[in-house]
Protein backbone atom coordinates (compact mmCIF):
# COMPACT_ATOMS: atom_id res chain seq x y z
CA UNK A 1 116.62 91.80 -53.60
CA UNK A 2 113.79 89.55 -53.31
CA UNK A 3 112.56 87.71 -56.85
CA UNK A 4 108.88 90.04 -56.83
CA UNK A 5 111.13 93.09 -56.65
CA UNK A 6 112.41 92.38 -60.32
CA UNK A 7 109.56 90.51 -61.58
CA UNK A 8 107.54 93.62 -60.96
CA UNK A 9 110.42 95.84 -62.35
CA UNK A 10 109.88 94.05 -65.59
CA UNK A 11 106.16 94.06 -65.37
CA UNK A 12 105.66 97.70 -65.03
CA UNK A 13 108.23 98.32 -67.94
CA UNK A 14 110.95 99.70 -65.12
CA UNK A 15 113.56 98.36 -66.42
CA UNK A 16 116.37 101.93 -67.30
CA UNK A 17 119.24 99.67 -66.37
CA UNK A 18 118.37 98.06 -70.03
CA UNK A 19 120.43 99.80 -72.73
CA UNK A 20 119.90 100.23 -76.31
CA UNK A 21 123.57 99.27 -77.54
CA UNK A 22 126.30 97.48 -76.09
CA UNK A 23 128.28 98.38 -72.90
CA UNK A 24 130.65 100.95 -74.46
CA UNK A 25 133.16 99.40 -71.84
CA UNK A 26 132.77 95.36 -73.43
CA UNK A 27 133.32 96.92 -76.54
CA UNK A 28 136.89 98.57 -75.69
CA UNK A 29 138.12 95.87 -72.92
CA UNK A 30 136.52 92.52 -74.27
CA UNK A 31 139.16 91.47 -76.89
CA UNK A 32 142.04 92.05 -74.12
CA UNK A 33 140.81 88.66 -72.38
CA UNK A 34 142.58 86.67 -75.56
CA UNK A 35 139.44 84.20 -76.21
CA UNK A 36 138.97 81.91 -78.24
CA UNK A 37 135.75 82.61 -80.30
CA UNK A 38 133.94 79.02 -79.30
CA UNK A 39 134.42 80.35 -75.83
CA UNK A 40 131.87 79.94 -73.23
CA UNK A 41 130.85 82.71 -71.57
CA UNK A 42 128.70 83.72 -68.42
CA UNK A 43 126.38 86.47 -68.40
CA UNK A 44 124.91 86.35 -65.15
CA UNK A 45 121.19 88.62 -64.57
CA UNK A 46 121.48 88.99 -68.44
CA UNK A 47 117.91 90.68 -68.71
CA UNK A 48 117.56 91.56 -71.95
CA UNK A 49 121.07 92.64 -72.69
CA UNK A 50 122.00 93.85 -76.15
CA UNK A 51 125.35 92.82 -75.05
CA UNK A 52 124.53 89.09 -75.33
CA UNK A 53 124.08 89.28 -79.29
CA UNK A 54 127.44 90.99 -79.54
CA UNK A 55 129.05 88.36 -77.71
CA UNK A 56 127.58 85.52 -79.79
CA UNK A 57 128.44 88.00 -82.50
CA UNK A 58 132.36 87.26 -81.96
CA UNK A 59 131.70 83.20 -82.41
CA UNK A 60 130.95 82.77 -77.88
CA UNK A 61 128.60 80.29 -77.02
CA UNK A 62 126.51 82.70 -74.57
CA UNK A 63 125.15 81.07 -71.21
CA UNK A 64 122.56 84.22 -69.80
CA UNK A 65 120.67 83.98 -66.65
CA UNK A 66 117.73 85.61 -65.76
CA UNK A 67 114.82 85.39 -63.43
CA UNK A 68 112.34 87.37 -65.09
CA UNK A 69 110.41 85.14 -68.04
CA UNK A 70 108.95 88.62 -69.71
CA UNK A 71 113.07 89.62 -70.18
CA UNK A 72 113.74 86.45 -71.66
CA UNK A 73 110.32 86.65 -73.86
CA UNK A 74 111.28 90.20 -75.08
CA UNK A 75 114.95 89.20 -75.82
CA UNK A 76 114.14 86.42 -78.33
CA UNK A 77 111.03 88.23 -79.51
CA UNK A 78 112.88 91.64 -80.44
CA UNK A 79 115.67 90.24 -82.17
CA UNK A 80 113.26 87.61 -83.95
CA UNK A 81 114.76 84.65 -82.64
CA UNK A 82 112.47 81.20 -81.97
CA UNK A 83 114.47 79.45 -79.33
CA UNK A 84 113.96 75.98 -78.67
CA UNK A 85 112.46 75.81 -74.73
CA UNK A 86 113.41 72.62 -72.75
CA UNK A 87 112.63 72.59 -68.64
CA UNK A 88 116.09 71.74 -66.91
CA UNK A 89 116.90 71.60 -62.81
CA UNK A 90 117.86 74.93 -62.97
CA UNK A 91 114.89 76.62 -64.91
CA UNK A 92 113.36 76.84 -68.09
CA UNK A 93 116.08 76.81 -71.04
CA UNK A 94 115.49 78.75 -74.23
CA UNK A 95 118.53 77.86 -77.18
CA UNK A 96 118.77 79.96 -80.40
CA UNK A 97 121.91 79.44 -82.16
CA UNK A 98 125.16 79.61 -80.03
CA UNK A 99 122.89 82.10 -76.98
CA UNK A 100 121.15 79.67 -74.25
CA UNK A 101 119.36 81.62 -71.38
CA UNK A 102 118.13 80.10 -68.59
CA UNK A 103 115.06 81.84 -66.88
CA UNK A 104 115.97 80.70 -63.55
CA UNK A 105 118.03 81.99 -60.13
CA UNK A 106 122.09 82.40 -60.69
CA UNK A 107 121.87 81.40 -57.06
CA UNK A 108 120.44 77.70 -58.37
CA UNK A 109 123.40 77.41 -60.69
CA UNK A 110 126.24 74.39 -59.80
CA UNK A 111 129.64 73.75 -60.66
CA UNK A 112 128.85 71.37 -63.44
CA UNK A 113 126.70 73.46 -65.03
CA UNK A 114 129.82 75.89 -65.17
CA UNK A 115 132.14 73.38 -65.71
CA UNK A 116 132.64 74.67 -69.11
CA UNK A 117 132.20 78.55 -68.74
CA UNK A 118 135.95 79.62 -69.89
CA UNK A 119 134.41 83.31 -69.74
CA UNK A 120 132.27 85.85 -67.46
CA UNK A 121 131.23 89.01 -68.25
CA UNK A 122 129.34 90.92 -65.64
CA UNK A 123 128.10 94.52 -66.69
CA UNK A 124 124.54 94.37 -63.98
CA UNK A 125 124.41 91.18 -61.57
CA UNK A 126 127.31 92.37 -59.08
CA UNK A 127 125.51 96.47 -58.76
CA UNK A 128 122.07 94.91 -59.08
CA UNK A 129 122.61 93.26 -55.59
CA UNK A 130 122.77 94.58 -52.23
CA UNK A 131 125.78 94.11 -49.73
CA UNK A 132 124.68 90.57 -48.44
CA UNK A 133 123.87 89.39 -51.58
CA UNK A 134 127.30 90.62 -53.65
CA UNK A 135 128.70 88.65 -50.75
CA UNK A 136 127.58 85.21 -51.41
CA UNK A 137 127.69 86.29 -55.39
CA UNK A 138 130.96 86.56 -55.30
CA UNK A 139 132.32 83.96 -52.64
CA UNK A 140 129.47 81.11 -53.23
CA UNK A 141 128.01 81.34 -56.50
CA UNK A 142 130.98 82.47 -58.55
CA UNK A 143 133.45 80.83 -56.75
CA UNK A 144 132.49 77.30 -58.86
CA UNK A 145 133.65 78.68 -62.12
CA UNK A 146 137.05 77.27 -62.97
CA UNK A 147 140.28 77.79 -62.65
CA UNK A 148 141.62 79.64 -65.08
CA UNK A 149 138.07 81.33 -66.16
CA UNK A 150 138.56 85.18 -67.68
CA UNK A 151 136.25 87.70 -66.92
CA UNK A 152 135.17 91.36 -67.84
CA UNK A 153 133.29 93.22 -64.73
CA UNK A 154 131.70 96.27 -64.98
CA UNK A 155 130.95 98.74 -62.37
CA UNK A 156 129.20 101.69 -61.20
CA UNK A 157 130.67 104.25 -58.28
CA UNK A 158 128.96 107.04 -56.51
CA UNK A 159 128.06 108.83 -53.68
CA UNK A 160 125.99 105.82 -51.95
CA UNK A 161 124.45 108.08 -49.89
CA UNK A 162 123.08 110.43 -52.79
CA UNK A 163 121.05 107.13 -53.83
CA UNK A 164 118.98 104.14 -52.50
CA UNK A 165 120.09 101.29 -55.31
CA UNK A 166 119.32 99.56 -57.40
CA UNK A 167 122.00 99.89 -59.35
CA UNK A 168 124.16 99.86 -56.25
CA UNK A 169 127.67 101.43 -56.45
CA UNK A 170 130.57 99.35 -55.96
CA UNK A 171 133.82 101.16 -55.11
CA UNK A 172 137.17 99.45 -56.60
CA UNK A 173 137.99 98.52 -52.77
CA UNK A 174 135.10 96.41 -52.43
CA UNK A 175 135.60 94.82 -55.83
CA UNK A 176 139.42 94.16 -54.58
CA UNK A 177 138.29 92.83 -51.30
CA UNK A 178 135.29 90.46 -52.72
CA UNK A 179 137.33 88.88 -56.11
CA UNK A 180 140.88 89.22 -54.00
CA UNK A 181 140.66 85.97 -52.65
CA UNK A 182 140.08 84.10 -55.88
CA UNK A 183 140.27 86.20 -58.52
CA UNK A 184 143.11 88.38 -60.08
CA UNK A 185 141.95 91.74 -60.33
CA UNK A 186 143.04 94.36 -63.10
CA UNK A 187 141.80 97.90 -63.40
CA UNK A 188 141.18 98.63 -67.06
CA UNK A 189 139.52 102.42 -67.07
CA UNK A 190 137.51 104.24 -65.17
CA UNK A 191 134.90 107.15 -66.81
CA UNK A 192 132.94 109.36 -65.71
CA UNK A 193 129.36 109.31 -67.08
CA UNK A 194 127.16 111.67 -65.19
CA UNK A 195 126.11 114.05 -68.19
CA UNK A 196 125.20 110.66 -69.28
CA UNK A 197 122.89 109.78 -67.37
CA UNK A 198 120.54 112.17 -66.70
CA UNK A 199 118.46 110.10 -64.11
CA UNK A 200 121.18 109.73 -61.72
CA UNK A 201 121.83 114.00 -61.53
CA UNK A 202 117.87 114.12 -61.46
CA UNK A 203 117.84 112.05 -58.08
CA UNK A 204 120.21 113.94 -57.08
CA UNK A 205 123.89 112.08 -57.24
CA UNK A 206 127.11 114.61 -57.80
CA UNK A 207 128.95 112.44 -59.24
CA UNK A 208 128.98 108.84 -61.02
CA UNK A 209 131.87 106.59 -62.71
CA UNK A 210 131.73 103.17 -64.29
CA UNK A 211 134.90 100.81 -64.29
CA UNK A 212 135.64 98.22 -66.34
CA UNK A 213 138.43 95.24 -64.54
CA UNK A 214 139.39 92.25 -65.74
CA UNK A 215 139.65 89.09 -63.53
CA UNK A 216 141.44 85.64 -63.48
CA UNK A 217 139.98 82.97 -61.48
CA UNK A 218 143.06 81.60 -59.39
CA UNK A 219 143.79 78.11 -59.52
């Protein structure tokens, strides 16, 4: 998706990917990745997420990334937080305690900027991007994390021809055949969530599941 796309998403106040409580899923699967608490973790396309203050919540040193500046604005702002802003090569950086978010592109991210990211936790950068872009996510931009790195992805499933993403759904085949070749891939749970969600049955989809998996960046 092209930057405007989102920027205007976030303008106009489109923005029903944002939830009001942590990702049931992190909640369940996170502690099964073994981390320390001073852990580094990830959290690429954060918007907003509610999911970032839980993770600095267990003692994580959060890295987010987002492109829009009103998400980052409304994060700190709603949960009453006065970052300190610094410019940096890869965007503006906004530090509040052990949560640093860069307003910037993922895509501009580098390996030593990473170097130290132990952790990932992806619940809306790989179903926020089309085919071509989950491509070079996966292969190019995640790909410089190290060796060893653990990870929590979440994902969405349905009928892709019932709905024009965003969010895009990702069947566990794809996920196998995009981390396979450096990543070890687990399948956690699977749930099915479409009385949740009352938008997707309103558009028109049958049927909807989210999956939680847990990786392991090869050596």
């Amino acid at each position: 998706m092209e930057p405007d796309f989102w920027h205007q998403r976030w303008r106009e106040g489109r923005i029903g990917f944002h939830q009001d409580r942590p990702t049931p899923l992190l909640l369940a699967h996170w502690s099964t990745l073994a981390l320390a608490p001073d852990t580094r973790v990830l959290v690429p396309l954060a918007g907003k997420s509610l999911d970032m203050i839980w993770l600095a919540a267990q003692g994580h040193r959060v890295l987010g990334v987002e492109l829009s500046p009103l998400a980052v604005e409304q994060f700190f702002a709603e949960h009453e937080l006065v970052p300190q802003v610094s410019a940096s090569p890869y965007g503006r950086r906004h530090v509040a305690g052990n949560i640093e978010l860069i307003c910037g592109d993922v895509f501009g991210l580098d390996a030593d900027l990473l170097a130290d990211c132990s952790a990932v936790y992806d619940r809306a950068a790989l179903i926020a991007l089309p085919p071509e872009l989950r491509r070079r996510y996966v292969g190019d931009f995640l790909a410089q994390l190290p060796a060893g790195c653990r990870g929590l992805l979440v994902t969405l499933d349905y009928p892709p021809h019932e709905k024009q993403g965003p969010p895009f759904a990702v069947p566990e085949a794809e996920v196998h055949e995009r981390y396979g070749r450096d990543w070890v891939v687990e399948l956690l749970e699977r749930r099915d969530i479409l009385a949740e969600q009352p938008g997707f049955a309103a558009e028109g989809v049958t049927a909807l599941e989210t999956a939680a998996y847990r990786l392991l960046r090869k050596a």
